[in-house]
PDB file of N, CA and C in Angstrom:
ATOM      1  N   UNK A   1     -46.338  26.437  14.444  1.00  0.00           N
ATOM      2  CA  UNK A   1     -46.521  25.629  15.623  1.00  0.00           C
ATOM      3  C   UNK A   1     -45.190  25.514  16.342  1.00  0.00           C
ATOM      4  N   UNK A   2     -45.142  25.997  17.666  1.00  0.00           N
ATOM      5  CA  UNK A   2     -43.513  25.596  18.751  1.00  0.00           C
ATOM      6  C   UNK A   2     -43.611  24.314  19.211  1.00  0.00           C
ATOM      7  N   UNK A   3     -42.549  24.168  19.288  1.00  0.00           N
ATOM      8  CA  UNK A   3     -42.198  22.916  19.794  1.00  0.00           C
ATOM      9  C   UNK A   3     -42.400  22.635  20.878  1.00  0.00           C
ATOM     10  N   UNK A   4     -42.676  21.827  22.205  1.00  0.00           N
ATOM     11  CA  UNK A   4     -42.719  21.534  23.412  1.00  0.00           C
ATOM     12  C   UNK A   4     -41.443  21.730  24.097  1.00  0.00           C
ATOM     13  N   UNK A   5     -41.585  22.996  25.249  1.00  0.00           N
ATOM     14  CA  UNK A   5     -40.289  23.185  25.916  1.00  0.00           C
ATOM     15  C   UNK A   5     -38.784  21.933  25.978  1.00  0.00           C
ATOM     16  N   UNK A   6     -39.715  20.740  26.391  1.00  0.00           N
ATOM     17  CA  UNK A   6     -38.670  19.710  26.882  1.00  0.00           C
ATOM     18  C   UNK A   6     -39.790  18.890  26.614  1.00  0.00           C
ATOM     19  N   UNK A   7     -39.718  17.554  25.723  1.00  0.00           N
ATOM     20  CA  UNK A   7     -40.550  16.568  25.717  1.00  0.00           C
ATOM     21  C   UNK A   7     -39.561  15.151  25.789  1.00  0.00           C
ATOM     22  N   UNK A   8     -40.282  13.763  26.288  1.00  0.00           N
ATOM     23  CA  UNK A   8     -39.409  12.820  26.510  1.00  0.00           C
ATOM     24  C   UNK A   8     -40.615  12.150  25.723  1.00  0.00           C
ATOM     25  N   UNK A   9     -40.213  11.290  24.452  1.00  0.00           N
ATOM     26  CA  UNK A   9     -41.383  10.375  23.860  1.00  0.00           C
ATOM     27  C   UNK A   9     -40.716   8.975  23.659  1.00  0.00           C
ATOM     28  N   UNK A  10     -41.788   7.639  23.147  1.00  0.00           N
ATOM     29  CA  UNK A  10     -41.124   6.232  23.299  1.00  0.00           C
ATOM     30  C   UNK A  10     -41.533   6.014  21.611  1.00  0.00           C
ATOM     31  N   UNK A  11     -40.703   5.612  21.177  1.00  0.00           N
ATOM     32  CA  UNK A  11     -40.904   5.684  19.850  1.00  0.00           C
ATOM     33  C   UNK A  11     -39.706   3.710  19.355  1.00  0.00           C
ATOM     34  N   UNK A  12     -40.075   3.106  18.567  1.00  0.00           N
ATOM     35  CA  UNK A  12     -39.912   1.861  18.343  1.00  0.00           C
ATOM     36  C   UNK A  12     -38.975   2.077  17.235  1.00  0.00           C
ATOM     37  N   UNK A  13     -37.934   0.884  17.410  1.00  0.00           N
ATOM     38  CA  UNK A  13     -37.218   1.218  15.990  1.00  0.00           C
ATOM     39  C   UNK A  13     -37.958   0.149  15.035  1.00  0.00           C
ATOM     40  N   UNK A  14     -36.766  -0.318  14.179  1.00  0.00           N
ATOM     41  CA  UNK A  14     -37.242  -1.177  12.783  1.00  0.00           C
ATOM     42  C   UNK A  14     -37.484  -2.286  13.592  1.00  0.00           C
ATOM     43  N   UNK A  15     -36.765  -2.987  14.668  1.00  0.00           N
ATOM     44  CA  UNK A  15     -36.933  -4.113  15.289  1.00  0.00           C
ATOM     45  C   UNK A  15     -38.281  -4.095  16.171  1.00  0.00           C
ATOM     46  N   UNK A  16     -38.837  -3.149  16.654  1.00  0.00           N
ATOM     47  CA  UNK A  16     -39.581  -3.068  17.827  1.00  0.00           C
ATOM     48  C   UNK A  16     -39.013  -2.796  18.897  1.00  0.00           C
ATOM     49  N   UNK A  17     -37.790  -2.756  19.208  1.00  0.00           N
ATOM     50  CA  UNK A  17     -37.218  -2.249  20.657  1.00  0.00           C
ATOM     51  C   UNK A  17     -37.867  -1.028  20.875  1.00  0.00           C
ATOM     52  N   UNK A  18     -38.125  -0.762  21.789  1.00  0.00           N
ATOM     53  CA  UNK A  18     -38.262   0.945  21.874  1.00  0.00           C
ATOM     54  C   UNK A  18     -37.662   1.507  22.618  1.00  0.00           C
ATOM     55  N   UNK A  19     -37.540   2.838  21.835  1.00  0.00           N
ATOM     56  CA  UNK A  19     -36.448   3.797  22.147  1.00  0.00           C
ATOM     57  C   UNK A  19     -37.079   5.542  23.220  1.00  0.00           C
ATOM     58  N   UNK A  20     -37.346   5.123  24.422  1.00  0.00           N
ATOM     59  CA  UNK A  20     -37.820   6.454  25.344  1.00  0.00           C
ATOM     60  C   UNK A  20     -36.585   7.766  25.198  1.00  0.00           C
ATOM     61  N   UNK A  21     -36.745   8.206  26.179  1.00  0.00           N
ATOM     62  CA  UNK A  21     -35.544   9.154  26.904  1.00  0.00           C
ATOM     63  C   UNK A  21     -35.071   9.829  25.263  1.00  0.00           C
ATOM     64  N   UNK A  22     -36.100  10.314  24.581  1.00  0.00           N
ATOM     65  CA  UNK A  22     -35.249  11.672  23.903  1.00  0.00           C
ATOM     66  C   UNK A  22     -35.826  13.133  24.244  1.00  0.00           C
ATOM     67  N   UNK A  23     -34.409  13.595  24.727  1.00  0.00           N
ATOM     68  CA  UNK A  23     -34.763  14.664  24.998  1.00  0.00           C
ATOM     69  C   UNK A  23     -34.116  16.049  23.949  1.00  0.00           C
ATOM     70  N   UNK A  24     -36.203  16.158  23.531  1.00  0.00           N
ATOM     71  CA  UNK A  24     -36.016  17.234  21.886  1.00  0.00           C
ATOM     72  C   UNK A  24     -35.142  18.291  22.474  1.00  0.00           C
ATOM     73  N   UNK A  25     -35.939  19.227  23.280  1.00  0.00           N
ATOM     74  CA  UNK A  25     -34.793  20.837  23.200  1.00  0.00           C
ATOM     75  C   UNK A  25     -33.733  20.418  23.968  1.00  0.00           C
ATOM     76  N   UNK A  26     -32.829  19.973  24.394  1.00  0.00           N
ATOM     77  CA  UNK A  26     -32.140  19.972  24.966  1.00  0.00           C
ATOM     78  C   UNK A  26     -31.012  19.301  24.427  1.00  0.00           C
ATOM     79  N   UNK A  27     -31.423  18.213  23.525  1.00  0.00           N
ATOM     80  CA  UNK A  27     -30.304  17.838  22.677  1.00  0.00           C
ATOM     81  C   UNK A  27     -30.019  18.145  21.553  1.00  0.00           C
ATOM     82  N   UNK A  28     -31.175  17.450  20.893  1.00  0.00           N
ATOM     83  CA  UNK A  28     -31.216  17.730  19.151  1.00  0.00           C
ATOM     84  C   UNK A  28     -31.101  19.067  18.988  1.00  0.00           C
ATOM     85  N   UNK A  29     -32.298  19.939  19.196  1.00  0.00           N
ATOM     86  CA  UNK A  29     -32.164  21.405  18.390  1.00  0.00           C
ATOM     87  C   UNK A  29     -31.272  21.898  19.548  1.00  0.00           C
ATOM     88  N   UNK A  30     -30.391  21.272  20.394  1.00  0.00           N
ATOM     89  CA  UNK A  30     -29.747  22.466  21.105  1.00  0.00           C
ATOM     90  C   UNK A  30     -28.462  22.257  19.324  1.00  0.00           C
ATOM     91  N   UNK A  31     -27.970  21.349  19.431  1.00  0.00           N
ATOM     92  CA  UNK A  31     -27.456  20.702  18.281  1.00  0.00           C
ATOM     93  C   UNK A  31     -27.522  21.167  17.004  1.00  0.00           C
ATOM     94  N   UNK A  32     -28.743  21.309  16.923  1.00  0.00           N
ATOM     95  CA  UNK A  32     -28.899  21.373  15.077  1.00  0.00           C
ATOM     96  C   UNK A  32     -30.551  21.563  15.227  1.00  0.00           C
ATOM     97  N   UNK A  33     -30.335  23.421  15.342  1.00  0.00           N
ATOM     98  CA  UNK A  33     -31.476  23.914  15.380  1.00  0.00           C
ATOM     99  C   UNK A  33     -32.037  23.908  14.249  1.00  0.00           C
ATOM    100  N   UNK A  34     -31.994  24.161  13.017  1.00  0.00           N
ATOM    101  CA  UNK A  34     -32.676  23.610  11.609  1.00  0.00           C
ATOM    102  C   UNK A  34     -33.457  22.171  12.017  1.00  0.00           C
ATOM    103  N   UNK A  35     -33.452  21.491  12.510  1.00  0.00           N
ATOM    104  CA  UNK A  35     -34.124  20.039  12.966  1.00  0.00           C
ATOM    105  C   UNK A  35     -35.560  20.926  13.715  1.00  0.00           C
ATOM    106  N   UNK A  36     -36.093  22.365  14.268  1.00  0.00           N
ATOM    107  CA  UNK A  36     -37.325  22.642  14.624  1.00  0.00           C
ATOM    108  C   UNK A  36     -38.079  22.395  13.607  1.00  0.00           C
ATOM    109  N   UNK A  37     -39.542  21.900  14.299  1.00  0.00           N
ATOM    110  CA  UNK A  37     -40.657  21.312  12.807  1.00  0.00           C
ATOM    111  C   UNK A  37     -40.343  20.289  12.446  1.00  0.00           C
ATOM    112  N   UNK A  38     -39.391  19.193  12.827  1.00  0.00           N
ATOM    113  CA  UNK A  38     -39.401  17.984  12.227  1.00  0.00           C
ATOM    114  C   UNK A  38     -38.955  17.143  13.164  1.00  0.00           C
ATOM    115  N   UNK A  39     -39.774  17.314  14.408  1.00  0.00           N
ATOM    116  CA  UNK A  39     -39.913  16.112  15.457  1.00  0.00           C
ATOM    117  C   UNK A  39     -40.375  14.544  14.432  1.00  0.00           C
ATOM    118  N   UNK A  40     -41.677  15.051  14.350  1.00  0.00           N
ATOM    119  CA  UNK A  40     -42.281  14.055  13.838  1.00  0.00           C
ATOM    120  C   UNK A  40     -41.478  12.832  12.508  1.00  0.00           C
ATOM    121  N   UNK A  41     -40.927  13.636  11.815  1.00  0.00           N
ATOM    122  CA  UNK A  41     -39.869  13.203  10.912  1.00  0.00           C
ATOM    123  C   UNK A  41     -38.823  12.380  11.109  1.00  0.00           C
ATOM    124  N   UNK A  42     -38.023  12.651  12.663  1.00  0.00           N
ATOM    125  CA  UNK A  42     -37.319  12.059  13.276  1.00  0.00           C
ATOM    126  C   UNK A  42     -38.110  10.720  13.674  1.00  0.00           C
ATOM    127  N   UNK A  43     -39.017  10.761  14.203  1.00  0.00           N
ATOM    128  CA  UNK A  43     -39.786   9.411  14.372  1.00  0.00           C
ATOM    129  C   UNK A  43     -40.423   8.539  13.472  1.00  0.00           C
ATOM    130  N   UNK A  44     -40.603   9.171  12.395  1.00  0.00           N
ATOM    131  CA  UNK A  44     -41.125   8.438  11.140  1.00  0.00           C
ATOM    132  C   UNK A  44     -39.387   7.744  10.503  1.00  0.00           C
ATOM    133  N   UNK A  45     -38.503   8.425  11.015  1.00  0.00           N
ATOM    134  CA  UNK A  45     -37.380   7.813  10.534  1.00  0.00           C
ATOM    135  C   UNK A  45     -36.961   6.450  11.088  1.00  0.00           C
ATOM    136  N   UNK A  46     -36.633   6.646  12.196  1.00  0.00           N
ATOM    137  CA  UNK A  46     -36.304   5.645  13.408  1.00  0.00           C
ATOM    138  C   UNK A  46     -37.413   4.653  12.981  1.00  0.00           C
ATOM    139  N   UNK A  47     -38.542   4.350  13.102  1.00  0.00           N
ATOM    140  CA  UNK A  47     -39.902   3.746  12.793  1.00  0.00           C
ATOM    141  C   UNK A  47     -39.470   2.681  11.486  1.00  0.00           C
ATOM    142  N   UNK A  48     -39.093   3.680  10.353  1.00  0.00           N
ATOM    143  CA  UNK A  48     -39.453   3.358   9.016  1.00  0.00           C
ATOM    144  C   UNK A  48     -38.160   3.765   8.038  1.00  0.00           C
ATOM    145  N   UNK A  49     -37.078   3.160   8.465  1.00  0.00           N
ATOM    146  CA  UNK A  49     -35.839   4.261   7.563  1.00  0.00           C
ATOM    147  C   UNK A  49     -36.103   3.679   6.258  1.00  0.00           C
ATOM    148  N   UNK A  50     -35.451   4.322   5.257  1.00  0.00           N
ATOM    149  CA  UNK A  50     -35.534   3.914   4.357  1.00  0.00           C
ATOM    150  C   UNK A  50     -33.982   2.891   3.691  1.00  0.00           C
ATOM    151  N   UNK A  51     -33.380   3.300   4.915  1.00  0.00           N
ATOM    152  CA  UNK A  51     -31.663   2.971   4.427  1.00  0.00           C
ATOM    153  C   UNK A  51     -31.025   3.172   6.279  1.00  0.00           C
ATOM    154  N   UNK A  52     -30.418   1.712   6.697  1.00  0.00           N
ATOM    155  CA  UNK A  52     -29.997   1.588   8.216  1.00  0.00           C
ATOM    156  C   UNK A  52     -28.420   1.170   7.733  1.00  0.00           C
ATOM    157  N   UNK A  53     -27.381   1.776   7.976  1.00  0.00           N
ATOM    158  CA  UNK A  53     -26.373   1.553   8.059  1.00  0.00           C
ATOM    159  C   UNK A  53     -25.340   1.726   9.847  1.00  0.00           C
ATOM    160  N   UNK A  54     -24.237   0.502  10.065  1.00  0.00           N
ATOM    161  CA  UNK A  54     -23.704   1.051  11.107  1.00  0.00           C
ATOM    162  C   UNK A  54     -23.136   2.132  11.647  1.00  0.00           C
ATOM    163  N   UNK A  55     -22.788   2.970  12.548  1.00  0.00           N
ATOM    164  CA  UNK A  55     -22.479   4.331  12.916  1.00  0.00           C
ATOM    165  C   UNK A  55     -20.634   3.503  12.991  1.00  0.00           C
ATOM    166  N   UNK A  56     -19.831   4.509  12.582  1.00  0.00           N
ATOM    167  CA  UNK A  56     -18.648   4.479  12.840  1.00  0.00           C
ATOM    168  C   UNK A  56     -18.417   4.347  14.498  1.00  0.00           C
ATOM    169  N   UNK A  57     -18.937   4.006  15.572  1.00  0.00           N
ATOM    170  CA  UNK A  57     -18.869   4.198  16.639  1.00  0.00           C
ATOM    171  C   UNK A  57     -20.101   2.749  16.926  1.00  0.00           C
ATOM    172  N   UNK A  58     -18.756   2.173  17.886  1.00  0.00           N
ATOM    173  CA  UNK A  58     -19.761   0.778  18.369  1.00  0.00           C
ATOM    174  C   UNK A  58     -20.811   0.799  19.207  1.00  0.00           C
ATOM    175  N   UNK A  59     -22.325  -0.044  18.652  1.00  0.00           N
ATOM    176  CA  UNK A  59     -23.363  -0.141  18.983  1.00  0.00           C
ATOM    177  C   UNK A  59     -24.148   1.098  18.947  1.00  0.00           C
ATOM    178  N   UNK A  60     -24.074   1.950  17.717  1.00  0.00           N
ATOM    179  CA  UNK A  60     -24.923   2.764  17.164  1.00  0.00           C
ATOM    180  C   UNK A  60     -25.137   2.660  15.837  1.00  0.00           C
ATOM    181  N   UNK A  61     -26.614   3.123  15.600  1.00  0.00           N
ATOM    182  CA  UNK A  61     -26.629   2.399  14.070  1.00  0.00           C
ATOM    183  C   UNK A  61     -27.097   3.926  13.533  1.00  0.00           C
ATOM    184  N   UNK A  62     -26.901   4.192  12.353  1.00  0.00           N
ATOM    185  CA  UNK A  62     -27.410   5.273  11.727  1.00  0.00           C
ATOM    186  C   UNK A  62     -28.802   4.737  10.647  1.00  0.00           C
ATOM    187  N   UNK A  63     -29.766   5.729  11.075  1.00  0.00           N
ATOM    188  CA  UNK A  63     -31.121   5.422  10.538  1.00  0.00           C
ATOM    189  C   UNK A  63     -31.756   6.854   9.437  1.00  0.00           C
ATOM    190  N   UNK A  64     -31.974   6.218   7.731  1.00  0.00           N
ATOM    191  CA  UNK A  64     -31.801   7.348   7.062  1.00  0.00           C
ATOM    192  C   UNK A  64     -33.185   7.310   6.097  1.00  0.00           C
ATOM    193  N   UNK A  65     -33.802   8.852   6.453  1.00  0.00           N
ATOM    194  CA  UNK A  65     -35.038   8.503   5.021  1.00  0.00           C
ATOM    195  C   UNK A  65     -34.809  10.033   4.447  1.00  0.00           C
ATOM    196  N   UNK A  66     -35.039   9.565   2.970  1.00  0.00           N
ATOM    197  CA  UNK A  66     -35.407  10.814   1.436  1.00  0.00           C
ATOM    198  C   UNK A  66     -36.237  11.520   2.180  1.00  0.00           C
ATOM    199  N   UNK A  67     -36.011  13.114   1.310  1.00  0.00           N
ATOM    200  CA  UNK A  67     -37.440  13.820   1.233  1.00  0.00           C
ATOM    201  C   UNK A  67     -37.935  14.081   2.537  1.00  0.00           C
ATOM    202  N   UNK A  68     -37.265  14.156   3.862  1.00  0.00           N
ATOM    203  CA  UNK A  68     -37.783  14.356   4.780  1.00  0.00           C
ATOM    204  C   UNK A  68     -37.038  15.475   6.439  1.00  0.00           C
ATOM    205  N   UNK A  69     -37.116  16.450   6.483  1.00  0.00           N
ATOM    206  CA  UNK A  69     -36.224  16.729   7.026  1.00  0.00           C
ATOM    207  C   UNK A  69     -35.759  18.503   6.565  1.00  0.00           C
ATOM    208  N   UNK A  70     -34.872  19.059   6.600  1.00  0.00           N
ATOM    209  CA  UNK A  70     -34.680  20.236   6.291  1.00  0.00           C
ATOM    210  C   UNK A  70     -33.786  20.359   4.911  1.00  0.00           C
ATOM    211  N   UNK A  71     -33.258  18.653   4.757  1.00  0.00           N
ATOM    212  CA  UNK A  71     -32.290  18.409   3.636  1.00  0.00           C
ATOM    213  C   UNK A  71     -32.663  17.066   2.823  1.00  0.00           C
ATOM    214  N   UNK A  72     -32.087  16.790   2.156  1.00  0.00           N
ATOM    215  CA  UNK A  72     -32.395  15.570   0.863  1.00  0.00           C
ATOM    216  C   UNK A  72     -32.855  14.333   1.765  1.00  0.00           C
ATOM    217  N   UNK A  73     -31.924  13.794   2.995  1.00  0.00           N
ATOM    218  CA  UNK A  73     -32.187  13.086   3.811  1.00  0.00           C
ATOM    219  C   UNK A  73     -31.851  13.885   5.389  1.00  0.00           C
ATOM    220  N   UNK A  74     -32.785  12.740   5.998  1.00  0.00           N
ATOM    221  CA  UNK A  74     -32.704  12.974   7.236  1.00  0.00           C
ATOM    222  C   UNK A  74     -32.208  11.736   7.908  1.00  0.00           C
ATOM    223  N   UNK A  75     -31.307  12.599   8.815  1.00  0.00           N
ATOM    224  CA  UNK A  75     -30.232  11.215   9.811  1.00  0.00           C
ATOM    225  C   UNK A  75     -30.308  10.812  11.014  1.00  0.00           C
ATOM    226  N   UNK A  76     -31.067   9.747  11.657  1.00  0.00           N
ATOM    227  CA  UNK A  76     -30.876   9.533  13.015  1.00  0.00           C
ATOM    228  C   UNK A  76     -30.019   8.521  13.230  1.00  0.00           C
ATOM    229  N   UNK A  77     -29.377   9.186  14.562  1.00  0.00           N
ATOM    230  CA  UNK A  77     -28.380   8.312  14.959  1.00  0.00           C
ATOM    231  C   UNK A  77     -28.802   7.946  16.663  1.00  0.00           C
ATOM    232  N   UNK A  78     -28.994   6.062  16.610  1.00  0.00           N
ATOM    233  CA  UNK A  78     -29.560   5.842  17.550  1.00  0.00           C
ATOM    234  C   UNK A  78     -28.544   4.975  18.575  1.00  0.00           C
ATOM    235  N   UNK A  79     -28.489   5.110  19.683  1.00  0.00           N
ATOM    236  CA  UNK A  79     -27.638   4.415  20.322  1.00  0.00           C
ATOM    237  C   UNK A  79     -27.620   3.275  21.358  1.00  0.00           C
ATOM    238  N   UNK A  80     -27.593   2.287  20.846  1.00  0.00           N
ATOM    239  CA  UNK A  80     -27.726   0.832  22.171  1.00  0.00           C
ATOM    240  C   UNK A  80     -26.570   0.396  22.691  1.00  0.00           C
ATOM    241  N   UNK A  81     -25.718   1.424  23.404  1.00  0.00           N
ATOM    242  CA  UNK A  81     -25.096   1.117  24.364  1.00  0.00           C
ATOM    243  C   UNK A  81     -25.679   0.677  25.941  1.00  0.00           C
ATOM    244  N   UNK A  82     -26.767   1.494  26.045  1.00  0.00           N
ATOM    245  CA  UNK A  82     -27.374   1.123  27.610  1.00  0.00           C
ATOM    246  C   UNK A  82     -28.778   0.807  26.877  1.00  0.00           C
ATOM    247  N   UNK A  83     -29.369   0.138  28.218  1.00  0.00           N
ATOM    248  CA  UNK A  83     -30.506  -0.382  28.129  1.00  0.00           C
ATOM    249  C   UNK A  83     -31.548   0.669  28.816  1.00  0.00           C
ATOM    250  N   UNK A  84     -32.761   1.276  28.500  1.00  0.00           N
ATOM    251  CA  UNK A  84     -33.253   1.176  26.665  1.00  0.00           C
ATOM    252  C   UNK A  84     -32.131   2.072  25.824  1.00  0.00           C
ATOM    253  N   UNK A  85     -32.303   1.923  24.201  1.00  0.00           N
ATOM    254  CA  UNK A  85     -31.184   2.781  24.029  1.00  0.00           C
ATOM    255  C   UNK A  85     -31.792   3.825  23.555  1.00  0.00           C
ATOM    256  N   UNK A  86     -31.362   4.358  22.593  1.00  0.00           N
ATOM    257  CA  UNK A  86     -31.835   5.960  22.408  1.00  0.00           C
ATOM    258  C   UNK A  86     -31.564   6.865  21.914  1.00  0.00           C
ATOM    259  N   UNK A  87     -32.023   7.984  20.945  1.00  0.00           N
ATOM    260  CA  UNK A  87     -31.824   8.546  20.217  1.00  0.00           C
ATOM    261  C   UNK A  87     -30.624   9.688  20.976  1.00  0.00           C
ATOM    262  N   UNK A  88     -30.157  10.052  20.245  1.00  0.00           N
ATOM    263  CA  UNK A  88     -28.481  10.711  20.506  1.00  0.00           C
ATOM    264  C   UNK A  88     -28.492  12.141  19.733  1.00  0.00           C
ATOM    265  N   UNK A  89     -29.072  11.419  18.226  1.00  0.00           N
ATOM    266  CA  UNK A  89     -28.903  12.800  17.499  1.00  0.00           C
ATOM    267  C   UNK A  89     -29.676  12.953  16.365  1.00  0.00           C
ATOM    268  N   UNK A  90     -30.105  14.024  15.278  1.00  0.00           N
ATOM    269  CA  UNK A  90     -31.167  14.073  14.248  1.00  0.00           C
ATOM    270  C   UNK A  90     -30.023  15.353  13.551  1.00  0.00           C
ATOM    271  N   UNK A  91     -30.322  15.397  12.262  1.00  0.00           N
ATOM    272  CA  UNK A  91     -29.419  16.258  11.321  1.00  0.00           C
ATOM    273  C   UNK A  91     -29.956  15.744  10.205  1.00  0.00           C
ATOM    274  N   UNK A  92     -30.204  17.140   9.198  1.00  0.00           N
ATOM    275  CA  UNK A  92     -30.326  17.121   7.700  1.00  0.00           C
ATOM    276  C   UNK A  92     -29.439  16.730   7.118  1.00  0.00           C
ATOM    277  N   UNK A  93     -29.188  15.708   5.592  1.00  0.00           N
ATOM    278  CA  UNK A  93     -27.787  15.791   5.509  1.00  0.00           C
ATOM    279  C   UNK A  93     -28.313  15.972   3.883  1.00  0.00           C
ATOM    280  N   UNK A  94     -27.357  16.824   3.053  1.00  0.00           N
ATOM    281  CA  UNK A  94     -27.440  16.419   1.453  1.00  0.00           C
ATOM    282  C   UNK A  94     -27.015  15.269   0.635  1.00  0.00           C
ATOM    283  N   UNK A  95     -25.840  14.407   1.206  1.00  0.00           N
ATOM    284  CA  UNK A  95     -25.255  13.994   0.910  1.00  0.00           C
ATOM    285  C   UNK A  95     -25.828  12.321   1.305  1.00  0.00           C
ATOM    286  N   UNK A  96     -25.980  11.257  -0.214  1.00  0.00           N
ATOM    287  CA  UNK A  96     -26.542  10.243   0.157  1.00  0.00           C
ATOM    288  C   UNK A  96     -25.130   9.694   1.284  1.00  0.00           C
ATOM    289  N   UNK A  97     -25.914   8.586   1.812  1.00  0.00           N
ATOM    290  CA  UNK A  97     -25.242   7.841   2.857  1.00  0.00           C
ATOM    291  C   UNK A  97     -24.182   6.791   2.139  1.00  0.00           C
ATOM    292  N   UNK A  98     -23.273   6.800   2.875  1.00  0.00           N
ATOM    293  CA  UNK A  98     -21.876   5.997   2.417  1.00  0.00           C
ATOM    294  C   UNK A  98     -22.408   4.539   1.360  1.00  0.00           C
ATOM    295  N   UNK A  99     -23.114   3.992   2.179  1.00  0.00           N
ATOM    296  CA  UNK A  99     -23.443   2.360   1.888  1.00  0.00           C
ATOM    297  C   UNK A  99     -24.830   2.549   1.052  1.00  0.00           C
ATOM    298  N   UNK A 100     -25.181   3.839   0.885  1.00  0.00           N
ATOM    299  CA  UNK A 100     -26.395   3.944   0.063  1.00  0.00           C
ATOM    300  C   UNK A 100     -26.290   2.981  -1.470  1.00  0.00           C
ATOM    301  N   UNK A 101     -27.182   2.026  -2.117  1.00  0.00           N
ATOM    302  CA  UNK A 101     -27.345   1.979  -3.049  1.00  0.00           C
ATOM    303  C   UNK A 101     -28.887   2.416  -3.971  1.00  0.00           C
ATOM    304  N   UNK A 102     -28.848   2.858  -4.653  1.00  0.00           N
ATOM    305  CA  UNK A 102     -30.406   3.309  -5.404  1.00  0.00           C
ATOM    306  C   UNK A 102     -31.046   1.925  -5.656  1.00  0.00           C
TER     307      UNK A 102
END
């Protein structure tokens, strides 16, 4: 299944804010093409992380779930600098997250 040339979707974080204006081909997989096939993943993340830690960079939070993704975890990094805020970026990562505890 391909992905949609350019799609813009509204997707809610853990709080309920919701988060519009991501734009898939153009950011993410321009980015980190391994992220094709796991739109949906990215939104089940943001939605439902399993582990939310702050982004080294003010007023972004990093949003992280197992088992999902092209790697051990999958990473969104969402950004509320402007109003609405909004997804920025998606990446596989192997490596648990800094503040992770089991």
């Amino acid at each position: 299944m391909s992905e949609p040339a350019s799609e813009m979707w509204t997707n809610p974080d853990p709080h309920g804010r919701e988060l519009p204006e991501v734009i898939w081909q153009s950011k993410i997989l321009r980015d980190h093409p391994e992220m094709a096939g796991h739109r949906e993943a990215v939104l089940r993340t943001v939605a439902t992380p399993e582990h939310v830690e702050d982004d080294p960079l003010p007023r972004r939070r990093r949003y992280y779930r197992r088992s999902l993704g092209p790697n051990r975890w999958l990473l969104v990094v969402v950004t509320y600098e402007q109003d609405p805020a909004r997804i920025i970026t998606a990446l596989g990562n192997r490596k648990d997250p800094k503040q992770w505890t089991p």
